[in-house]
Every structure is written in C-alpha cells, then in structure tokens.
C-alpha atoms as a PDB file:
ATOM      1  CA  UNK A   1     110.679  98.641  50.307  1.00  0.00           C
ATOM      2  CA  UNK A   2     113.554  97.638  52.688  1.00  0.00           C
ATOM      3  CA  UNK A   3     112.833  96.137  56.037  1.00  0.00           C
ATOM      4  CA  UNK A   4     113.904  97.821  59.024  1.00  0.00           C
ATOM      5  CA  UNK A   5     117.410  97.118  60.491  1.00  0.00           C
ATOM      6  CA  UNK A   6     116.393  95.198  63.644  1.00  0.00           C
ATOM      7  CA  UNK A   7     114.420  92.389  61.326  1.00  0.00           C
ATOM      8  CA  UNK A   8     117.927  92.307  59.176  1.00  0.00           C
ATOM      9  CA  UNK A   9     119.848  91.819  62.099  1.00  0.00           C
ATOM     10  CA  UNK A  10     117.876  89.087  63.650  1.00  0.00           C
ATOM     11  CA  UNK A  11     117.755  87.319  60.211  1.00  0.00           C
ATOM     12  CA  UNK A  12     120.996  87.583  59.858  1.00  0.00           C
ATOM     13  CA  UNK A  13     121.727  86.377  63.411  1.00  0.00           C
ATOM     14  CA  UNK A  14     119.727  83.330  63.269  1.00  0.00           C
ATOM     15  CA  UNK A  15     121.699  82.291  59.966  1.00  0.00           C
ATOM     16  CA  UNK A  16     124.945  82.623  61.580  1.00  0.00           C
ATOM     17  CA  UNK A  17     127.353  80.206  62.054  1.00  0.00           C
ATOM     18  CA  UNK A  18     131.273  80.516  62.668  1.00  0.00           C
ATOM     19  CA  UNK A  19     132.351  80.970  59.637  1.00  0.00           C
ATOM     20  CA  UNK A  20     130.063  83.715  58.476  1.00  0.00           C
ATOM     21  CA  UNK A  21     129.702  87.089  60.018  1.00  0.00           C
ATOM     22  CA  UNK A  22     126.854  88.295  62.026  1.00  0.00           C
ATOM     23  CA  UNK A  23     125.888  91.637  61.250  1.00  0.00           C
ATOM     24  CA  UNK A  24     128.043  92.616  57.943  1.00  0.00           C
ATOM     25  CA  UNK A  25     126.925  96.524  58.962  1.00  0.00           C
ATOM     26  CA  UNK A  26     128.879  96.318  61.943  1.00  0.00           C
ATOM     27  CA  UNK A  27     126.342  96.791  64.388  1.00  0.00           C
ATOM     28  CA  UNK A  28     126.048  94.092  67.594  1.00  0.00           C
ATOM     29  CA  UNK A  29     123.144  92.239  68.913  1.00  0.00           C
ATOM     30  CA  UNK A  30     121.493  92.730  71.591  1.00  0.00           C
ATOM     31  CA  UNK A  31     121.260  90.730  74.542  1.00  0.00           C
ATOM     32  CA  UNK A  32     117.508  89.228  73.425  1.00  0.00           C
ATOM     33  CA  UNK A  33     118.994  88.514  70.118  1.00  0.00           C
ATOM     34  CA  UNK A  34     121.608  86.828  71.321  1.00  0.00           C
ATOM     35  CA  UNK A  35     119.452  84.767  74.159  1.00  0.00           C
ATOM     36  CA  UNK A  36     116.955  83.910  71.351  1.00  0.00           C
ATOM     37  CA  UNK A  37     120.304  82.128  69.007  1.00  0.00           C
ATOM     38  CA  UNK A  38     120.491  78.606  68.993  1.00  0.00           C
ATOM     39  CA  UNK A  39     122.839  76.486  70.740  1.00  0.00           C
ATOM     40  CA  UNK A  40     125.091  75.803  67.715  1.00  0.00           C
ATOM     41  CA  UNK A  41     125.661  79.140  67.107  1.00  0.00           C
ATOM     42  CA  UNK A  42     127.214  79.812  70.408  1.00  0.00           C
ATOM     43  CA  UNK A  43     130.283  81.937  70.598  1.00  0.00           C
ATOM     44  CA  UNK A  44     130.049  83.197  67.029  1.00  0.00           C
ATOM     45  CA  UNK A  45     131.593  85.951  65.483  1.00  0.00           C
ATOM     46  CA  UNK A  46     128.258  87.577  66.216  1.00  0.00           C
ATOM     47  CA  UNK A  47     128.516  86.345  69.937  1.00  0.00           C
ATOM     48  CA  UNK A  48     132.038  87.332  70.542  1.00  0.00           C
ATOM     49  CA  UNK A  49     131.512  91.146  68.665  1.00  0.00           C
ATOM     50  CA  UNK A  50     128.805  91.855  71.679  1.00  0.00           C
ATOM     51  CA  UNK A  51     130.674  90.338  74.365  1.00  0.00           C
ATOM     52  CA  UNK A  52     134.235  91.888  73.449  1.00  0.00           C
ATOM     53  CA  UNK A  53     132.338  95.644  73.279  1.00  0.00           C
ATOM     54  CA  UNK A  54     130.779  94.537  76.497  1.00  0.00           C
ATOM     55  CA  UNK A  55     134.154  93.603  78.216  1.00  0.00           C
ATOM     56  CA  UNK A  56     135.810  96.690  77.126  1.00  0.00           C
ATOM     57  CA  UNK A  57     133.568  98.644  77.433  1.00  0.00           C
ATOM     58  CA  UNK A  58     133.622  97.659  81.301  1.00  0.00           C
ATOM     59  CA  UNK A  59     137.751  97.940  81.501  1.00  0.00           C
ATOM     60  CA  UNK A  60     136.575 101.732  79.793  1.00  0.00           C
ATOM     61  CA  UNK A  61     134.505 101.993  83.549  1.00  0.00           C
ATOM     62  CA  UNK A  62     136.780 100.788  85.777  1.00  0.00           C
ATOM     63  CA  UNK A  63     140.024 103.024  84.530  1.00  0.00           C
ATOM     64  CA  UNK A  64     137.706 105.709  84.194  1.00  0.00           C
ATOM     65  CA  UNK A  65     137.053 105.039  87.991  1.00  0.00           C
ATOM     66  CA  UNK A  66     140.170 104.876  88.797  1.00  0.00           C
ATOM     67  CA  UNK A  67     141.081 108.143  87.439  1.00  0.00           C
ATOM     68  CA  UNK A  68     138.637 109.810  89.529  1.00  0.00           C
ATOM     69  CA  UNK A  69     139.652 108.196  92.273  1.00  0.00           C
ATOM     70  CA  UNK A  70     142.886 109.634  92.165  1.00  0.00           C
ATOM     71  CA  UNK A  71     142.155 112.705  91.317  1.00  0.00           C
ATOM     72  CA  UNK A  72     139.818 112.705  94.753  1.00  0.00           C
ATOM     73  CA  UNK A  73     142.837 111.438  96.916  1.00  0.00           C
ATOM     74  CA  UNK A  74     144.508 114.945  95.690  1.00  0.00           C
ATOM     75  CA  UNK A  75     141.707 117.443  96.188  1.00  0.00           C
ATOM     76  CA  UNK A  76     142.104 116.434 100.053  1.00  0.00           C
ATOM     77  CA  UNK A  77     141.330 119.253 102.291  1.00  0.00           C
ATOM     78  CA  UNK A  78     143.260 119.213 105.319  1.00  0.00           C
ATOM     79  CA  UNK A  79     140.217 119.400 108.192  1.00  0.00           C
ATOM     80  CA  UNK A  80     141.397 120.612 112.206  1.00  0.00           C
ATOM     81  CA  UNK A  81     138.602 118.625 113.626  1.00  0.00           C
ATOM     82  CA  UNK A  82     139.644 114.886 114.598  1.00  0.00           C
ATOM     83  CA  UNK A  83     136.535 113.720 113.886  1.00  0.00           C
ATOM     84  CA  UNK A  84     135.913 115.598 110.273  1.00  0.00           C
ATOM     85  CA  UNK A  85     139.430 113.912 109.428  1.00  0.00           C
ATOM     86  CA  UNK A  86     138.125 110.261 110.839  1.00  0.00           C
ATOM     87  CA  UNK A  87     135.061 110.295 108.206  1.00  0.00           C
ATOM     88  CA  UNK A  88     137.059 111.869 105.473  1.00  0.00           C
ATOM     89  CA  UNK A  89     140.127 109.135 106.290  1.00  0.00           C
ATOM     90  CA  UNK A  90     137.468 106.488 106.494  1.00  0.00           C
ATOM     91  CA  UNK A  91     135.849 107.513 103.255  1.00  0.00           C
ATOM     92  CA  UNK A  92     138.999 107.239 101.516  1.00  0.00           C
ATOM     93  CA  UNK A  93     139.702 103.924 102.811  1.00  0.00           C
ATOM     94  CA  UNK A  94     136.349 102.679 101.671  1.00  0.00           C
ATOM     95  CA  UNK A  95     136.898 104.056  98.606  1.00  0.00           C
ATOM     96  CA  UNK A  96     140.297 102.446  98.237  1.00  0.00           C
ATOM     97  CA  UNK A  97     139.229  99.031  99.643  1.00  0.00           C
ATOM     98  CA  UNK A  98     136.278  99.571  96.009  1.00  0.00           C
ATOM     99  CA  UNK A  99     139.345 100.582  93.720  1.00  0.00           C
ATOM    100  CA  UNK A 100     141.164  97.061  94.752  1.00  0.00           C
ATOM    101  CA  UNK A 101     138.294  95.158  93.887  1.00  0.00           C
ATOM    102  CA  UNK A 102     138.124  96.990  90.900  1.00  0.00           C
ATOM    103  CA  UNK A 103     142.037  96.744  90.307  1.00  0.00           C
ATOM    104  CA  UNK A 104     141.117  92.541  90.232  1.00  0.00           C
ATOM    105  CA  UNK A 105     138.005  92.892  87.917  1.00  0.00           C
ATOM    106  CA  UNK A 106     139.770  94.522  85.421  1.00  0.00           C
ATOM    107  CA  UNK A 107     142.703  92.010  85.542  1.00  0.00           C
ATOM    108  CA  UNK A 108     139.656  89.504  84.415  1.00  0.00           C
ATOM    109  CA  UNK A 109     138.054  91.788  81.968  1.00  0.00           C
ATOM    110  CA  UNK A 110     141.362  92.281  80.273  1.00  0.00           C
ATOM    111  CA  UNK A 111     142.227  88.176  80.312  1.00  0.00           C
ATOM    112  CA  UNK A 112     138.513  87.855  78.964  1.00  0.00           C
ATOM    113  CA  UNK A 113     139.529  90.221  76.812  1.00  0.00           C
ATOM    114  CA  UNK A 114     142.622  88.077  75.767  1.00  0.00           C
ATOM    115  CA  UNK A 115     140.392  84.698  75.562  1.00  0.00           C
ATOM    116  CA  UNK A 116     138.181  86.106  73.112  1.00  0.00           C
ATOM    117  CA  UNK A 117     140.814  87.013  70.882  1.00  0.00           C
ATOM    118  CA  UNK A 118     142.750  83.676  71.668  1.00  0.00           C
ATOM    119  CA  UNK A 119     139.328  82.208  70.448  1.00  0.00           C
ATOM    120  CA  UNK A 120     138.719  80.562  74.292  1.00  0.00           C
ATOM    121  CA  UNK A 121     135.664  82.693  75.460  1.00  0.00           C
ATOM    122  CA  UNK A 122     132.893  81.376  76.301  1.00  0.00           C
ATOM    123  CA  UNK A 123     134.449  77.843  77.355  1.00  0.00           C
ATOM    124  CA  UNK A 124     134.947  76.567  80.598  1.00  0.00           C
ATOM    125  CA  UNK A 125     138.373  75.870  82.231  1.00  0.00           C
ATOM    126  CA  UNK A 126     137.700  72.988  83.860  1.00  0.00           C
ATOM    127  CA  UNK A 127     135.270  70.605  81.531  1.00  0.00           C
ATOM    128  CA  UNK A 128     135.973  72.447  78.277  1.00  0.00           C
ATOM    129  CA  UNK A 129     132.041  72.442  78.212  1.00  0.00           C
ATOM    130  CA  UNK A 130     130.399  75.923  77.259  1.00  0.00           C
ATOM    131  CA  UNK A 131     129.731  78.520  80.105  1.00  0.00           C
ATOM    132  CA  UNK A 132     126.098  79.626  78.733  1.00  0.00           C
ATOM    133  CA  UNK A 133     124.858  82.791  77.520  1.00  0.00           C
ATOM    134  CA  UNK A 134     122.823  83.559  80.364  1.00  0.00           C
ATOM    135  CA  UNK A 135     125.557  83.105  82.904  1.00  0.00           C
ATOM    136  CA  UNK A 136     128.299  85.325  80.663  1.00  0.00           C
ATOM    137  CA  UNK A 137     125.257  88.105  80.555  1.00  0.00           C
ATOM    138  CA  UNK A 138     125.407  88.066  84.091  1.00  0.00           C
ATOM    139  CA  UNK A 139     129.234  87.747  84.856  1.00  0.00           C
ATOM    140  CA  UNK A 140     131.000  88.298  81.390  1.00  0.00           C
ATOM    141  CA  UNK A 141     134.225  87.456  82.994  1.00  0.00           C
ATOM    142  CA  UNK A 142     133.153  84.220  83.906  1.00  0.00           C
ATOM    143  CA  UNK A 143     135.650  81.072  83.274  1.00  0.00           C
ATOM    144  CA  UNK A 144     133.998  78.040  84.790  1.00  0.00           C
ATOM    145  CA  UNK A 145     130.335  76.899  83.846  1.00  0.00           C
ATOM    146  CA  UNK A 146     128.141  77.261  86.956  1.00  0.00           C
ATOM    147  CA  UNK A 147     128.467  73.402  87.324  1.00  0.00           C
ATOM    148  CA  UNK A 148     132.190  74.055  87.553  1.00  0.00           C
ATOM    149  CA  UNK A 149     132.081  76.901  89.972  1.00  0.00           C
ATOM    150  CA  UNK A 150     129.321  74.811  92.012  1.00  0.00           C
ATOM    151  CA  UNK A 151     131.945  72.314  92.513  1.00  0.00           C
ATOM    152  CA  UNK A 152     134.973  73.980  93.436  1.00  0.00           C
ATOM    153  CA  UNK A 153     132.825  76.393  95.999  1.00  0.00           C
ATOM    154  CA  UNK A 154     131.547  73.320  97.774  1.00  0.00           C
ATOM    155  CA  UNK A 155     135.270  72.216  97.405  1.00  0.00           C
ATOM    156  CA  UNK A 156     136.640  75.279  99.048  1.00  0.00           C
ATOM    157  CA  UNK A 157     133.764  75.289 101.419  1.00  0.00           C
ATOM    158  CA  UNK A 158     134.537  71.603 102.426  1.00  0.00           C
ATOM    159  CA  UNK A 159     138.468  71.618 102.297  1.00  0.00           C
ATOM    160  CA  UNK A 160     139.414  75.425 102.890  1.00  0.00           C
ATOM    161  CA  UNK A 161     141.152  77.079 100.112  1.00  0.00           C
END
C-alpha cells in the first residue's frame, strides 16, 4: 500500500539538496515543511518553487487590486452635497495613497521575482549571508538579513537618509 502524499513530500523534502528536485509531482511545500528543512538545504529548488508561487501569486493580488481600483475611480457618481463629495473625494484619495504603496510592492515582488530566477533569492545584499526562512515567510520580498536591515535603520535613524 502507498503512503499518503504529504509523508512523500516531506521525505522527499528532507532529501533535497540543489541539485535534485523537491517534489518530482509538482506540488510545493508548505510553509511547516519548509521551516522544518535543514539549513543546507536552504534555497533549493524545493525552496524557490514555494516562494516564486508565493511572490506571484502576490503580484496576481496587487494588479488584481489595481484593476478594481480603476474601475471604482469610473463608477464615480457626481454627488450636489459638498460634504457627500468631501468623503467620496477623500475616499478616493485614501484609496489612491493604498494603490501607490501597492504600485512599490509590486516593483519588489516582480525584482524578487527576477532574483529567484537570476538564482539570488534568498541572499542578502549587503553580507551575501542568507536572509532566513522565517524572515522571507514574513516579508518574501525581503533583500537584507534582519542583521542588515537592523543596521542600516539605526543608520538612517542616526544620519538621516
């Protein structure tokens, strides 16, 4: 009798290193999977599958977002009372001011994007040192390893940017 699929998968995952493939059915880990890996199997093939579907499936969210957005700019009613048009006008602002910092994550999820299949992901910029799973679960677009991005906030916090 065959084992279930979850048991394959984590066998498989624990076996993995970067020159095999993680999950030859195609399917990606989870994030407790991927938490319970050792260290010298970070950022394998198994590693990058999850974080790339991850990533894009975020850029998916954010143009999606954006769509709507713009579609709700056009369904504007046009309102006689001053103060029905204040709220509306501030509602759109708010919602524009979200967009733009939406705009800016999705520049990062696509470089991310771009790192991963450069073969950089997971790395930080600064000390070439790795980032750590837990802190790429948290912020996938992450570039600096929270000793990295400790630093240059106490720089910035010190000095001004």
């Amino acid at each position: 009798m065959e084992k279930p699929a979850v048991s394959k998968v984590s066998e498989v995952a624990t076996k993995t290193t970067k020159s095999t493939p993680a999950v030859p059915d195609g399917t990606l880990l989870t994030e407790e999977q991927i938490l319970q890996m050792s260290e010298k199997d970070y950022m394998n093939e198994a590693q990058l599958a999850f974080f790339k579907a991850r990533l894009q499936q975020l850029e998916k969210d954010l143009l999606k977002n954006a769509g709507e957005t713009t579609e709700h700019l056009r369904e504007t009613v046009l309102v006689p009372d001053p103060a029905d048009r204040a709220t509306i006008e501030e509602e759109h602002a708010l919602e524009l001011r979200t967009r733009d910092r939406e705009r800016k994550l999705l520049k990062k999820v696509q470089q991310s994007i771009a790192s991963i299949d450069a073969g950089e992901y997971g790395w930080c910029e600064e000390t070439g040192e790795p980032i750590g799973i837990p802190r790429l679960l948290a912020r996938p677009t992450a570039t600096l390893s929270l000793e990295a991005q400790q630093r240059r906030e106490l720089k910035q916090k010190l000095y001004g940017d």
